[in-house]
N, C-alpha and C. Protein backbone atom coordinates (compact mmCIF):
# COMPACT_ATOMS: atom_id res chain seq x y z
N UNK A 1 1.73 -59.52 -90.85
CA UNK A 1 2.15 -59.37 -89.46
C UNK A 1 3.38 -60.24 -89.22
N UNK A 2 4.38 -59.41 -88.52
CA UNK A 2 5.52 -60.46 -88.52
C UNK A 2 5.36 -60.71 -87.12
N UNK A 3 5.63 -62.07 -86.85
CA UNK A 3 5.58 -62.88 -85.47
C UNK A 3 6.79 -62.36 -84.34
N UNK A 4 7.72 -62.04 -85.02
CA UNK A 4 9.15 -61.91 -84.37
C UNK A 4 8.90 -60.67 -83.97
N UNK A 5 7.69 -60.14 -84.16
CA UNK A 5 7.68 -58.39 -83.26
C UNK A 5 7.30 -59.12 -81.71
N UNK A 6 6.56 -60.28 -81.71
CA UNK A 6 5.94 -60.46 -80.54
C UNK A 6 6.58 -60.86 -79.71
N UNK A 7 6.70 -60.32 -77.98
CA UNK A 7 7.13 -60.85 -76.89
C UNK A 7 6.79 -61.95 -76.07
N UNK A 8 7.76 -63.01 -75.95
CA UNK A 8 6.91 -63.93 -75.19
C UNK A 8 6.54 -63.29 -73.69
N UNK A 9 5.68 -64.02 -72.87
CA UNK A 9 4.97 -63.40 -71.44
C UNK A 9 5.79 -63.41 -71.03
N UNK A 10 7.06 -63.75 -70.47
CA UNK A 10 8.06 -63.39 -69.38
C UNK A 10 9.04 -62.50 -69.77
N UNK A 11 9.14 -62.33 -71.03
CA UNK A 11 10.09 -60.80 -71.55
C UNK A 11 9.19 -59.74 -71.33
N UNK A 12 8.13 -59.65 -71.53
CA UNK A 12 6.81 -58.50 -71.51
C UNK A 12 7.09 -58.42 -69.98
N UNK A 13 6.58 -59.44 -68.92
CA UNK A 13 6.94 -59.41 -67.57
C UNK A 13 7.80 -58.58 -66.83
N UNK A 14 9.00 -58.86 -67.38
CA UNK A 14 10.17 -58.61 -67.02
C UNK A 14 10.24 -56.97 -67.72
N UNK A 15 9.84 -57.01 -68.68
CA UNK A 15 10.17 -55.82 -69.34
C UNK A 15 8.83 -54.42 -68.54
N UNK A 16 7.60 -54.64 -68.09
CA UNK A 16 6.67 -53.93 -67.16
C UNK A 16 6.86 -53.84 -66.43
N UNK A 17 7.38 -54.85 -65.39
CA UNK A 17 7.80 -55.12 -64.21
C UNK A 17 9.07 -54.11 -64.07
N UNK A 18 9.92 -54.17 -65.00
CA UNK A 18 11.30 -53.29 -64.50
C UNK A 18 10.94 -51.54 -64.77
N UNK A 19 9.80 -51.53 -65.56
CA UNK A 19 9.21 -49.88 -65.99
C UNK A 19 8.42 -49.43 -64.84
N UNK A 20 7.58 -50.14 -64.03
CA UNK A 20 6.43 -50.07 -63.28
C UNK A 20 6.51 -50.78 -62.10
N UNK A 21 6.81 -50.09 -60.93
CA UNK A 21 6.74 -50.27 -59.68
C UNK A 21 5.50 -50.70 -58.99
N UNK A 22 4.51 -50.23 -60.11
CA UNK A 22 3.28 -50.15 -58.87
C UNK A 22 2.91 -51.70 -59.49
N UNK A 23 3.10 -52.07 -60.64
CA UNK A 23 2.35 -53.10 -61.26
C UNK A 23 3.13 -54.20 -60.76
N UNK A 24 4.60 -54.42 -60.50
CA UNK A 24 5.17 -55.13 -59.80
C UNK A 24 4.92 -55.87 -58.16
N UNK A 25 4.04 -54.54 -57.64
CA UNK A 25 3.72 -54.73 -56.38
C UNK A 25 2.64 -54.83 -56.06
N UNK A 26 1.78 -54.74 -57.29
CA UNK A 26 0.39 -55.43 -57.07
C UNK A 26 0.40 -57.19 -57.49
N UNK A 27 1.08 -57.43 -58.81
CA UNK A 27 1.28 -58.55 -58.55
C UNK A 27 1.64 -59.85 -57.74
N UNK A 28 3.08 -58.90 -56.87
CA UNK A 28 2.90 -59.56 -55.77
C UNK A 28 2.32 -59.84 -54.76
N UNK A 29 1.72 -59.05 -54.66
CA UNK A 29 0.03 -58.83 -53.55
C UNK A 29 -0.27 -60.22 -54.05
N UNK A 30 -1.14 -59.99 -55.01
CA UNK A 30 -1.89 -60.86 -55.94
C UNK A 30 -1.66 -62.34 -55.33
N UNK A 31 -0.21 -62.04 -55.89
CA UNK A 31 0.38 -63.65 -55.47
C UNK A 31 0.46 -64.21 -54.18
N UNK A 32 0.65 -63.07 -52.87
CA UNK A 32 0.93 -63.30 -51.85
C UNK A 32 -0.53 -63.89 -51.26
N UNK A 33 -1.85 -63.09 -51.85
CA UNK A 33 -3.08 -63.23 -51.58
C UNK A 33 -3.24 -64.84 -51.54
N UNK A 34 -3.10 -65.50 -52.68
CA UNK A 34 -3.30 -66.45 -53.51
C UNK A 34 -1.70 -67.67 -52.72
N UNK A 35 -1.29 -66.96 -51.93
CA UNK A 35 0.02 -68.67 -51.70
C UNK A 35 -0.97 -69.60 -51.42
N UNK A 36 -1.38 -69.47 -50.15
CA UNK A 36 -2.10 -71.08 -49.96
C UNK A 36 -2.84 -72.02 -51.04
N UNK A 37 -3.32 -71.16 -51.67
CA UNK A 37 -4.30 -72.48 -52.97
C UNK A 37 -3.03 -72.48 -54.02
N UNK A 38 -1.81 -71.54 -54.11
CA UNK A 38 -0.75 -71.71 -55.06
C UNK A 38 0.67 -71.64 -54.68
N UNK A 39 0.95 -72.13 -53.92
CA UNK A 39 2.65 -71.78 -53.17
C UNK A 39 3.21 -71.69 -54.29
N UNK A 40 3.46 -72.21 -55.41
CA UNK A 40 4.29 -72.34 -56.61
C UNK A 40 4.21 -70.86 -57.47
N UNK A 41 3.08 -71.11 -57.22
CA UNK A 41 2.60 -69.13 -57.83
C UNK A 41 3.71 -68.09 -57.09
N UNK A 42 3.59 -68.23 -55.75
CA UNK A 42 4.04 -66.91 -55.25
C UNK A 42 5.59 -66.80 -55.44
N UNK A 43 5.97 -68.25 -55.41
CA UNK A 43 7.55 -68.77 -55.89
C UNK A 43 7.82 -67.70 -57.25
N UNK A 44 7.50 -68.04 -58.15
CA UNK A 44 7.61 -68.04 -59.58
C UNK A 44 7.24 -66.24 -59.61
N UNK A 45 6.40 -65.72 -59.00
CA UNK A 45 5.96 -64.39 -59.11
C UNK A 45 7.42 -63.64 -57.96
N UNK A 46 7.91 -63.98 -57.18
CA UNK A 46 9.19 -63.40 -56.42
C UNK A 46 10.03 -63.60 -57.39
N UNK A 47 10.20 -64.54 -58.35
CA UNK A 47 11.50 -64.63 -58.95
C UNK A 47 11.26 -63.92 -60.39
N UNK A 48 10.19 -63.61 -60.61
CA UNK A 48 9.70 -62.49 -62.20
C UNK A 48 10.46 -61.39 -61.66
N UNK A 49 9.82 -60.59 -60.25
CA UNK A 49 10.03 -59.54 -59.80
C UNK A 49 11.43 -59.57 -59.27
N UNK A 50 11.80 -60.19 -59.07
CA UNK A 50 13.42 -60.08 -58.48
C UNK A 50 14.31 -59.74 -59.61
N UNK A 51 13.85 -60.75 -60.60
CA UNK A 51 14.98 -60.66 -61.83
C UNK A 51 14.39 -59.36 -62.79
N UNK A 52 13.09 -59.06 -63.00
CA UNK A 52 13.24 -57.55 -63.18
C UNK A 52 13.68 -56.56 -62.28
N UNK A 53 13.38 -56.20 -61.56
CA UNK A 53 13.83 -55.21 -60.18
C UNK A 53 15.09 -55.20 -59.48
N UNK A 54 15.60 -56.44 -59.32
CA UNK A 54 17.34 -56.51 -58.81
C UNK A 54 16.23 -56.47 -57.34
N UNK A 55 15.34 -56.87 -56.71
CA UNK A 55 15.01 -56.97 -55.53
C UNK A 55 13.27 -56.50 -55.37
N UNK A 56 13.07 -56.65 -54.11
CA UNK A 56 12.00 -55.93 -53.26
C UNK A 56 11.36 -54.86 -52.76
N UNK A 57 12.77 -54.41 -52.44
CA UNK A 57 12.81 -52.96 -51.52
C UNK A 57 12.20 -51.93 -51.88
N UNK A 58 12.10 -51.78 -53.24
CA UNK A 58 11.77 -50.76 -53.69
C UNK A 58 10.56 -50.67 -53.94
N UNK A 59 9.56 -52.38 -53.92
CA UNK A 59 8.48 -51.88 -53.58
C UNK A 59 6.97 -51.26 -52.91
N UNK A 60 7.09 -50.77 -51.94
CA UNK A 60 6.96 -50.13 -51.04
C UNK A 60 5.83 -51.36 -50.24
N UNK A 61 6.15 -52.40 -50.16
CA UNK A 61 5.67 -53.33 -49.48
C UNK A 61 5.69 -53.21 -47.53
N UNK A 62 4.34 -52.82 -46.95
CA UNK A 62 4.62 -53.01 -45.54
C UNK A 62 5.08 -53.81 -44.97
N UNK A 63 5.17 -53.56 -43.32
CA UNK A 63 6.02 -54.52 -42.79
C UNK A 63 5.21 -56.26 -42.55
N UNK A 64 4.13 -55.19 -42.58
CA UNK A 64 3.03 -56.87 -42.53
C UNK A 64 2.80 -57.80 -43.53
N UNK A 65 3.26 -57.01 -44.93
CA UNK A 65 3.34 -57.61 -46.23
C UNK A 65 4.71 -58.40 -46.43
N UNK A 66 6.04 -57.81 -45.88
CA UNK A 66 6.83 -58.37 -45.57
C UNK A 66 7.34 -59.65 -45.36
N UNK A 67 6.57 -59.64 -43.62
CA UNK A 67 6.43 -60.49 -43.20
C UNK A 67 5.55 -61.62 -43.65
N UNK A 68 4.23 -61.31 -43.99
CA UNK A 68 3.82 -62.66 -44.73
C UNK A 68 4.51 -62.98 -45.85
N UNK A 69 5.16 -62.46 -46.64
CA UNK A 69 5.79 -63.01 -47.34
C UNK A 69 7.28 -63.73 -46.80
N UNK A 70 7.52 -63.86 -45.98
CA UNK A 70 8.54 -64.35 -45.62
C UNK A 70 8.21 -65.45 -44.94
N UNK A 71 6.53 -65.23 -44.42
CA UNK A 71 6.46 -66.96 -43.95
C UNK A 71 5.88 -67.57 -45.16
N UNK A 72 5.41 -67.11 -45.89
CA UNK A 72 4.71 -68.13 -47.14
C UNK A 72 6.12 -68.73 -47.39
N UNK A 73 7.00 -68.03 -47.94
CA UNK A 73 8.18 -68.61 -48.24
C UNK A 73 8.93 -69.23 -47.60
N UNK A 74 8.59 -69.39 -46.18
CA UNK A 74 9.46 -69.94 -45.75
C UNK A 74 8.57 -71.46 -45.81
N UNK A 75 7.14 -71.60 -46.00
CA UNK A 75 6.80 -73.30 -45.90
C UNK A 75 7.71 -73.65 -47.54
N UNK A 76 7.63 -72.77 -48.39
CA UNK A 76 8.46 -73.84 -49.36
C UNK A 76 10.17 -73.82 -49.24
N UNK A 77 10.35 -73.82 -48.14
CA UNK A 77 12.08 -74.35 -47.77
C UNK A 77 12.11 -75.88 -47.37
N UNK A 78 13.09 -75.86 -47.86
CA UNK A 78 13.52 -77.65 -48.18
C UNK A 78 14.81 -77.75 -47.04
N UNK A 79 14.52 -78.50 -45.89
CA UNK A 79 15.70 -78.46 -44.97
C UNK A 79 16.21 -80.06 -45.32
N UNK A 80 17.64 -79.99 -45.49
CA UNK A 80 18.25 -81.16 -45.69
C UNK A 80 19.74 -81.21 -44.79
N UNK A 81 19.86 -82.40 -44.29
CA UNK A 81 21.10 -82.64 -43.56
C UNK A 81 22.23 -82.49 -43.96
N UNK A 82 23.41 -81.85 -43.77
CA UNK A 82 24.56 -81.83 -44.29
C UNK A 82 26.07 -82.88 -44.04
N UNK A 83 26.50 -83.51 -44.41
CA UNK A 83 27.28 -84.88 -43.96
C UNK A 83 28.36 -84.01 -43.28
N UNK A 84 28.57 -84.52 -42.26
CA UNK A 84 29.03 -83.96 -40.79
C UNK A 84 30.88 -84.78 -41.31
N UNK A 85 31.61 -83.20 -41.09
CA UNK A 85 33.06 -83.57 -41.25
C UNK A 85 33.69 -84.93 -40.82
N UNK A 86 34.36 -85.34 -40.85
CA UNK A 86 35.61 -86.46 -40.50
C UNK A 86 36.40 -85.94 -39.34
């Protein structure tokens, strides 16, 4: 058995994820289900699916799915001050 046939998990990811719409958008379910006990999860699972997919849109995510995903994401935003011109 040669080793070098095998994919590591985020090429396989990336590589299902960009074939399969539906499996893309159950994962993110998955993940969206799961932010509160894993914020880091749902992080890391938007950015599998983004960088396979080139985006969201396409997967037929409601508006209510949407939206929770946009507030999960929004508790992991980092607001920082910007040094105010001269």
């Amino acid at each position: 058995m040669n080793l070098l046939n095998f994919m590591k998990a985020e090429d396989w990811l990336k590589k299902n994820f960009s074939e399969n719409v539906e499996e893309a958008a159950a994962y993110l379910r998955l993940s969206l289900e799961e932010a509160q006990e894993d914020p880091e999860g749902l992080l890391m699972a938007v950015k599998q699916v983004v960088e396979a997919r080139g985006g969201i849109e396409d997967l037929g995510l409601s508006l209510e799915e949407k939206a929770a995903l946009a507030t999960a994401l929004s508790h992991s935003l980092v607001v920082v001050s910007l040094p105010q011109a001269a």
